[in-house]
N, C-alpha and C. Protein backbone atom coordinates (compact mmCIF):
# COMPACT_ATOMS: atom_id res chain seq x y z
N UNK A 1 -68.68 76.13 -68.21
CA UNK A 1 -67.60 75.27 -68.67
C UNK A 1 -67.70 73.89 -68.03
N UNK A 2 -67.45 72.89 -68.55
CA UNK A 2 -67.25 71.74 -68.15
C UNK A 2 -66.00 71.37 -67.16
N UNK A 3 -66.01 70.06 -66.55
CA UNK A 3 -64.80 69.65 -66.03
C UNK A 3 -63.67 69.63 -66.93
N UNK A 4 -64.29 68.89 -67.83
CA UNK A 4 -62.98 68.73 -69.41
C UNK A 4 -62.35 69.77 -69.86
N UNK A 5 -63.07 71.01 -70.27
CA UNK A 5 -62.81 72.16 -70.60
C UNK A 5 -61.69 72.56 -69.24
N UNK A 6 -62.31 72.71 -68.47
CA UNK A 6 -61.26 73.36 -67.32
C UNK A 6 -60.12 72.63 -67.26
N UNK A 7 -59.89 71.18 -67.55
CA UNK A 7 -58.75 70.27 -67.32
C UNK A 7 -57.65 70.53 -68.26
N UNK A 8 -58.37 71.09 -69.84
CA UNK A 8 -57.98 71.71 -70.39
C UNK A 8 -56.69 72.74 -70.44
N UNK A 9 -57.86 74.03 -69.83
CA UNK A 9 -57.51 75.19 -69.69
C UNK A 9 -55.90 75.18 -68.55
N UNK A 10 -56.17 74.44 -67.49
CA UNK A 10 -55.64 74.65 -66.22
C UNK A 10 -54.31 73.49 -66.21
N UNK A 11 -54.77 72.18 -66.59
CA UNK A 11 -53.90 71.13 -66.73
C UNK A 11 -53.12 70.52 -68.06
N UNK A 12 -53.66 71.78 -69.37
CA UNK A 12 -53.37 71.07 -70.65
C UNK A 12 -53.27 69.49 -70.95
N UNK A 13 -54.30 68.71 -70.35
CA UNK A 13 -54.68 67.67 -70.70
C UNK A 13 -54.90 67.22 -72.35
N UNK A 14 -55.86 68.04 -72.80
CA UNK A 14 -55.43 68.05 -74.49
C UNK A 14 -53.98 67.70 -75.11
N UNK A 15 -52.94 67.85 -73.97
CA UNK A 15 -51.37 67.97 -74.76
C UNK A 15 -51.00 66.61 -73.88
N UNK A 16 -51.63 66.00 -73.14
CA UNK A 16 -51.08 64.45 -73.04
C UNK A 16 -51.40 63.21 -72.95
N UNK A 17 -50.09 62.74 -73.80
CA UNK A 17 -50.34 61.42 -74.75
C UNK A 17 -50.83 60.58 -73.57
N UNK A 18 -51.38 59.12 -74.73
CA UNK A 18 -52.14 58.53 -74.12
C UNK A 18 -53.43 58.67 -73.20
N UNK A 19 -53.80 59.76 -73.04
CA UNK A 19 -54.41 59.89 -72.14
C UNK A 19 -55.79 60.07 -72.46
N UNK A 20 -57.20 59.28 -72.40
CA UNK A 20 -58.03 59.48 -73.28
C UNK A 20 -58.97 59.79 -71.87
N UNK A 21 -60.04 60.88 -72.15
CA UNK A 21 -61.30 61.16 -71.27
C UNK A 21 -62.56 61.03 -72.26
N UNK A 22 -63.26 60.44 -71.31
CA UNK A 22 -64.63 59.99 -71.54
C UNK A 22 -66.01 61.02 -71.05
N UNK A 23 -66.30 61.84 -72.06
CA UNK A 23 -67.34 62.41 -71.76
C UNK A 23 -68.87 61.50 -71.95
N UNK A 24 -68.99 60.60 -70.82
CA UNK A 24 -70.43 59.60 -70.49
C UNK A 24 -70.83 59.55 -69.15
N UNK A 25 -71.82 59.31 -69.37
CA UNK A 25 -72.57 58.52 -68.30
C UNK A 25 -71.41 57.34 -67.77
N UNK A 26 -71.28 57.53 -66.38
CA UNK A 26 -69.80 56.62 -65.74
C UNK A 26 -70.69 55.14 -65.55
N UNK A 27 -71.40 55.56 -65.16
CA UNK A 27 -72.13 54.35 -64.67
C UNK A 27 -72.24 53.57 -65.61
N UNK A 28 -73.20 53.84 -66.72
CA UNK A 28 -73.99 53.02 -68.02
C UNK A 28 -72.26 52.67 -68.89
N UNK A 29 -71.08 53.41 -68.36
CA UNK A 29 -70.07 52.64 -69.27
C UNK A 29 -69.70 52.20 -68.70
N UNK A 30 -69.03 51.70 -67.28
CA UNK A 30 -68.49 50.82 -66.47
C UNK A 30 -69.95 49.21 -66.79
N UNK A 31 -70.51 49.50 -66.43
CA UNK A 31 -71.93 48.40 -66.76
C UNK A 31 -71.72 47.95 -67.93
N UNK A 32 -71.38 48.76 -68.56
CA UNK A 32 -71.43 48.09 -70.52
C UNK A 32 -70.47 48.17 -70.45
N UNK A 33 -68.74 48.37 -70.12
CA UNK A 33 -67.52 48.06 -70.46
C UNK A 33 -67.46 47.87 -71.47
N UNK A 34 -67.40 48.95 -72.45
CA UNK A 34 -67.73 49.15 -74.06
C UNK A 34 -66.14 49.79 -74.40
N UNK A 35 -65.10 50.25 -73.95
CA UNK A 35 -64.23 50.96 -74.46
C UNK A 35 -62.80 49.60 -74.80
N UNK A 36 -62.95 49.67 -76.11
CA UNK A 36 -61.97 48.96 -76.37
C UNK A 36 -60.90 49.97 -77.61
N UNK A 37 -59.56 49.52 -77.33
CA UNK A 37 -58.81 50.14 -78.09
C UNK A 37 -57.84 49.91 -79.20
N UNK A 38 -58.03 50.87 -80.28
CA UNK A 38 -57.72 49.41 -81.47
C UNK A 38 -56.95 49.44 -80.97
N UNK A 39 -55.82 49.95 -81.27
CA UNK A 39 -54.47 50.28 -81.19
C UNK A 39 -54.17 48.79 -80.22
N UNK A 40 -54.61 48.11 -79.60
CA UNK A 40 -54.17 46.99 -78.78
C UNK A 40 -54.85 45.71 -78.97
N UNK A 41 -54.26 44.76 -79.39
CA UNK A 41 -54.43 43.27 -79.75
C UNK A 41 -55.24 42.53 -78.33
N UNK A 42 -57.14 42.01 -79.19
CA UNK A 42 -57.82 42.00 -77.58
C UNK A 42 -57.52 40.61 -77.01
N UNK A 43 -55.96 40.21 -77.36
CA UNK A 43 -55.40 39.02 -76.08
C UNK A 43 -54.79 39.82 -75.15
N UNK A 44 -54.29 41.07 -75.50
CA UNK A 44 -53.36 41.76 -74.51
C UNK A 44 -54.34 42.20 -73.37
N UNK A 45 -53.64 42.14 -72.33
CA UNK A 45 -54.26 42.46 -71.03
C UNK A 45 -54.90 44.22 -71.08
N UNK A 46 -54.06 44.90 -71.89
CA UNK A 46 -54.50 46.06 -71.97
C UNK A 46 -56.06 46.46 -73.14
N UNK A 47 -55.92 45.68 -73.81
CA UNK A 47 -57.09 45.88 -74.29
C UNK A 47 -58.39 46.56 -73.80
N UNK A 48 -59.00 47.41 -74.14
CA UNK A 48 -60.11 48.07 -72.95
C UNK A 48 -59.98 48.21 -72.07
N UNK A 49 -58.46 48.20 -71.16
CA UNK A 49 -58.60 48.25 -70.03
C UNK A 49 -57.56 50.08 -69.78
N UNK A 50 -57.46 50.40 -68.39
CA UNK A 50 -56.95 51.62 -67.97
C UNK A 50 -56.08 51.20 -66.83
N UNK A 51 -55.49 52.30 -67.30
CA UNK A 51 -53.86 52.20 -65.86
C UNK A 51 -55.07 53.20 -64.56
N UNK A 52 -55.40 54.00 -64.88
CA UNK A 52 -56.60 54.38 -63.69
C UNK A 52 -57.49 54.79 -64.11
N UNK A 53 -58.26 55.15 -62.82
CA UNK A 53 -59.64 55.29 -63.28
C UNK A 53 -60.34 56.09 -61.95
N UNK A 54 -60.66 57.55 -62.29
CA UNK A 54 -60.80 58.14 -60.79
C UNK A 54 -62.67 58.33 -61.08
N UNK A 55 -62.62 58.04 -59.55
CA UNK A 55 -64.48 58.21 -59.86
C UNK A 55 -64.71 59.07 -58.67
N UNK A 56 -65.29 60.13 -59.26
CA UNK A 56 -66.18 61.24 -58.16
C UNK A 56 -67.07 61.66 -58.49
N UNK A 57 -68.11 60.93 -58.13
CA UNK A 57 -69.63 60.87 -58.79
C UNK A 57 -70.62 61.56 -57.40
N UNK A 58 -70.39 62.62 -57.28
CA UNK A 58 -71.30 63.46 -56.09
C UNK A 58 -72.26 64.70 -56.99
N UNK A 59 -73.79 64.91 -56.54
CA UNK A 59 -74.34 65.65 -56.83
C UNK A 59 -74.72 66.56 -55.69
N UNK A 60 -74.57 68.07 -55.39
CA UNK A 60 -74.21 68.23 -53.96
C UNK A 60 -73.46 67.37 -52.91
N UNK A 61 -74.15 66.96 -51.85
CA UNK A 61 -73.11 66.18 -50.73
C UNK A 61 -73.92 64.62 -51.02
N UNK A 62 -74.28 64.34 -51.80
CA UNK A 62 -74.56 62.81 -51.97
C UNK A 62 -74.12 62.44 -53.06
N UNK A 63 -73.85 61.05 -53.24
CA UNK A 63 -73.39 60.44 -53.89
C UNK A 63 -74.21 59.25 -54.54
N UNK A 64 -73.45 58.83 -55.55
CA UNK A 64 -74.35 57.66 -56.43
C UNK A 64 -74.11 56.54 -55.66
N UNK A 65 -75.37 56.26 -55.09
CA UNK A 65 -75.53 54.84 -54.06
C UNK A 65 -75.04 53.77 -54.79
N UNK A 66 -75.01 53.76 -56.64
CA UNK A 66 -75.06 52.71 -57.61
C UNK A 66 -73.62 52.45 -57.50
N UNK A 67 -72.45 53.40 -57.23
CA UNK A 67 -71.43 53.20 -57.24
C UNK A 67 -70.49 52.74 -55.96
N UNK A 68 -71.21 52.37 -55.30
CA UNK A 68 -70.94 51.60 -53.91
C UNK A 68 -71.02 50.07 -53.75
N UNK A 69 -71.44 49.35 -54.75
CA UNK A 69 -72.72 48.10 -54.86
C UNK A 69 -70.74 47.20 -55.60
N UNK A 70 -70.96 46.26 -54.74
CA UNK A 70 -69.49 44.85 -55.28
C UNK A 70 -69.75 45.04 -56.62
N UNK A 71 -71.07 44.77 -57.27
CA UNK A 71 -71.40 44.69 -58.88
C UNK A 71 -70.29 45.93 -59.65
N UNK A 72 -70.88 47.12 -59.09
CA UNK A 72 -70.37 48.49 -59.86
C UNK A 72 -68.83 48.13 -59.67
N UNK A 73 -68.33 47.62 -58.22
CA UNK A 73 -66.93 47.76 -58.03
C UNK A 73 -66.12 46.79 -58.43
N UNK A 74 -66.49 45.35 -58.72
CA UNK A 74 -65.99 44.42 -59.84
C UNK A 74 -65.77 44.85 -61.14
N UNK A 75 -67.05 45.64 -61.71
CA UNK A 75 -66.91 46.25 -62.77
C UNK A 75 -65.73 46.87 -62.96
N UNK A 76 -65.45 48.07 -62.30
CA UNK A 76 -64.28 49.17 -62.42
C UNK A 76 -63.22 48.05 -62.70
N UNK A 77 -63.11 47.19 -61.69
CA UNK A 77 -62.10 46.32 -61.31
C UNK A 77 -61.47 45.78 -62.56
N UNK A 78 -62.47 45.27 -63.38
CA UNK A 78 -62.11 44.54 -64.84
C UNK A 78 -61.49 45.79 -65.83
N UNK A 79 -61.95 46.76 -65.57
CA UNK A 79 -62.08 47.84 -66.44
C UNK A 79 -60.16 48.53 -66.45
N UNK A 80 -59.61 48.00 -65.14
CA UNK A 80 -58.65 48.37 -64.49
C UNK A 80 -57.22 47.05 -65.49
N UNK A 81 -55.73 48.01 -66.48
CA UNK A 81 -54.75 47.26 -66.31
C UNK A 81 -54.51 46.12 -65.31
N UNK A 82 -53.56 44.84 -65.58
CA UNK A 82 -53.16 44.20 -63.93
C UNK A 82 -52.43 45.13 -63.26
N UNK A 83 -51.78 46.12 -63.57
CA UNK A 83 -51.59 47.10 -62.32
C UNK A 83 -52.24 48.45 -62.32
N UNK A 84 -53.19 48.02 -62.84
CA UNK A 84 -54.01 49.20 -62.28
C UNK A 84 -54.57 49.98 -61.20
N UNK A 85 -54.88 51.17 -60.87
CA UNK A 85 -55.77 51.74 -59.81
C UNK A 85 -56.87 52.49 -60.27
N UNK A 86 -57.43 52.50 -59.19
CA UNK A 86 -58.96 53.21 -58.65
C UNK A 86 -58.30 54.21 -57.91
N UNK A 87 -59.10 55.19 -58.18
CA UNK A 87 -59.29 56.79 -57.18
C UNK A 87 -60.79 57.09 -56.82
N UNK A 88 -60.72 57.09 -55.79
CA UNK A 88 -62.53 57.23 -55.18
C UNK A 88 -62.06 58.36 -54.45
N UNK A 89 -62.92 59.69 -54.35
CA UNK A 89 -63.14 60.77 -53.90
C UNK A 89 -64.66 60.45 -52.88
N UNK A 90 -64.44 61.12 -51.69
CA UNK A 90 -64.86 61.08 -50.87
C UNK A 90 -64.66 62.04 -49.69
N UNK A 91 -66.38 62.36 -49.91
CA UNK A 91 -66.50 63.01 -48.13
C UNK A 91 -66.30 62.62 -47.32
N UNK A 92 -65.73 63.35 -46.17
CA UNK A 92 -65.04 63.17 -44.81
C UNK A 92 -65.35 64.32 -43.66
N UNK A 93 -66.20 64.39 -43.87
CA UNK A 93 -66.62 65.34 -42.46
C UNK A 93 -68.10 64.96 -41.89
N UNK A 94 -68.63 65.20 -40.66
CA UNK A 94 -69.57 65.19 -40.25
C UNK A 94 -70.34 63.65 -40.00
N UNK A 95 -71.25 63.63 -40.54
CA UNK A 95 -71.98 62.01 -40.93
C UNK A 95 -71.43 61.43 -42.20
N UNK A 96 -70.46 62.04 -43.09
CA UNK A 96 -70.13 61.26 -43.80
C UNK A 96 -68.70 60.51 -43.79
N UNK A 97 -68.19 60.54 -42.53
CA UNK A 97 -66.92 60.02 -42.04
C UNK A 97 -67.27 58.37 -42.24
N UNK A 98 -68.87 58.27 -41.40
CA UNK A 98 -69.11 56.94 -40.94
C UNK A 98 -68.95 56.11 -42.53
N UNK A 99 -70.09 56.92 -43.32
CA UNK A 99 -70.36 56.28 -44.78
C UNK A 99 -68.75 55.87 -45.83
N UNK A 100 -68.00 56.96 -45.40
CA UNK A 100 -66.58 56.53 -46.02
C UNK A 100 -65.89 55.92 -45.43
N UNK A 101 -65.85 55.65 -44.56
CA UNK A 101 -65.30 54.23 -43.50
C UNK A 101 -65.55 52.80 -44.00
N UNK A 102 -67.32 53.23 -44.32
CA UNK A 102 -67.92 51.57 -44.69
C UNK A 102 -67.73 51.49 -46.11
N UNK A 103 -67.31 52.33 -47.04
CA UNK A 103 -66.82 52.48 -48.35
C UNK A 103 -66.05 51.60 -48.72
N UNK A 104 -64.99 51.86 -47.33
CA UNK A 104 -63.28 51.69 -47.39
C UNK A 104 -63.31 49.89 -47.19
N UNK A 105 -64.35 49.77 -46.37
CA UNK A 105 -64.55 48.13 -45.67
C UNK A 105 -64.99 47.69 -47.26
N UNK A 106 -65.78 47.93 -48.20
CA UNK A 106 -66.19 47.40 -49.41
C UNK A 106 -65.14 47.79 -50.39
N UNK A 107 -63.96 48.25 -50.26
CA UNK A 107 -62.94 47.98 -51.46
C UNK A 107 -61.86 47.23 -51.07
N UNK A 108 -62.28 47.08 -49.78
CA UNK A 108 -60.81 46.02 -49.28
C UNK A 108 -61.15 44.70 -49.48
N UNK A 109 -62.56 44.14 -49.67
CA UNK A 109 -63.19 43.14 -50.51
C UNK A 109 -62.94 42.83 -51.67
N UNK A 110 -62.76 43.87 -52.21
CA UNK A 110 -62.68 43.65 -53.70
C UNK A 110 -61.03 43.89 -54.74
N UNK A 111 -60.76 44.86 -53.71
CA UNK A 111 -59.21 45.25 -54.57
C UNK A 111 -58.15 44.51 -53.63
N UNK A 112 -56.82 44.26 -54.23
CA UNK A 112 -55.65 43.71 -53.43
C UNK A 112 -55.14 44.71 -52.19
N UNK A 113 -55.33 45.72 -52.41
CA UNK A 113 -54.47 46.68 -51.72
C UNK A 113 -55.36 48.00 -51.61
N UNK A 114 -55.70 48.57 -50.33
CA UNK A 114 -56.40 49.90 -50.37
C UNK A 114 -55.57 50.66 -49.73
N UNK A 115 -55.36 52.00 -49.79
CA UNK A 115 -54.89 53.19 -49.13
C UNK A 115 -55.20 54.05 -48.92
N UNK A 116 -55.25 55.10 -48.40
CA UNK A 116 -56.25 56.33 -48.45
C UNK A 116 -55.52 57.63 -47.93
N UNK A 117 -55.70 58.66 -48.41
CA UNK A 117 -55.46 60.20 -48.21
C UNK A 117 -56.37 61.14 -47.68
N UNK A 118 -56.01 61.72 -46.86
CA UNK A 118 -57.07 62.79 -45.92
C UNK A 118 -56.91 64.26 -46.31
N UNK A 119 -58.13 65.16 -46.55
CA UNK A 119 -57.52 66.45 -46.78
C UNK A 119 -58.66 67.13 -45.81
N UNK A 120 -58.62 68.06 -45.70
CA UNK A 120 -59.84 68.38 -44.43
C UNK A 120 -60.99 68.30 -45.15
N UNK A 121 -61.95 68.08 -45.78
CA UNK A 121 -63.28 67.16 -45.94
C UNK A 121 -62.90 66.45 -46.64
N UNK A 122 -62.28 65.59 -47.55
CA UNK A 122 -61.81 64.50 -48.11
C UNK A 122 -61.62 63.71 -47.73
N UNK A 123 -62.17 62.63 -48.52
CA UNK A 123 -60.94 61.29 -48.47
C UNK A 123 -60.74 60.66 -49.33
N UNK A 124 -59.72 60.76 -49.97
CA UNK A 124 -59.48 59.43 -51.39
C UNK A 124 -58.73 58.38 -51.34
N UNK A 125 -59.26 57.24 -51.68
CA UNK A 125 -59.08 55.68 -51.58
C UNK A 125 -58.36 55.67 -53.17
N UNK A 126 -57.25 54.93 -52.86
CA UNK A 126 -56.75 54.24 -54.04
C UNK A 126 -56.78 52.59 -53.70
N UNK A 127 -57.11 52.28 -54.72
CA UNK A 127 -57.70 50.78 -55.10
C UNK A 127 -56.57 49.63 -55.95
N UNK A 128 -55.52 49.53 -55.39
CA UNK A 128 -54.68 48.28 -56.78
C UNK A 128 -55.89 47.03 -57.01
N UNK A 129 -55.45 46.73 -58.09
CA UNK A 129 -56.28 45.41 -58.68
C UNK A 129 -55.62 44.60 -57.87
């Protein structure tokens, strides 16, 4: 089963509005910022853009180096409502405390406001535009 399928099953996501998921490649669509929506006039700020946008892009305990880079994280950034957020999932134990530390130093660059949540190997960063 997929993530979708299970979000499905467990969260009845299928049953709420507005809420659209993207089965792609995260990367190659944040890069191409291709999702536009009719339904919204493209002067409006909402146009192609999202109220959030959670990224947890890990294959085992590593992660997509591509999604660390100002480029990738400007991207999201545009991709983001004016009050939008980011959700970054992140390891937090061991050697990867250090790497999500220096994560945290590269979204406070880029977003207005960072915060973050601890769960015992976690850590998730929320990002305001």
């Amino acid at each position: 089963k997929t993530i979708i399928d299970l979000g499905k099953k467990y969260f009845e996501t299928d049953k709420i509005n507005n809420l659209k998921i993207f089965n792609a490649d995260a990367i190659s669509f944040v890069e191409n910022n291709y999702y536009i929506d009719p339904r919204v006039k493209p002067e409006d700020d909402k146009a192609g853009k999202f109220d959030i946008i959670f990224v947890d892009l890990y294959r085992g305990g590593q992660i997509e180096l591509k999604v660390e880079t100002p480029v990738f994280l400007e991207k999201v950034k545009e991709l983001l409502n004016k009050n939008g957020v980011i959700i970054f999932n992140r390891l937090n134990f061991s050697t990867h405390k250090d790497t999500a530390q220096k994560f945290k130093e590269k979204l406070e660059k880029i977003f207005s406001q960072v915060t973050q949540t601890k769960s015992y190997s976690n850590i998730i960063f929320l990002g305001k535009k």
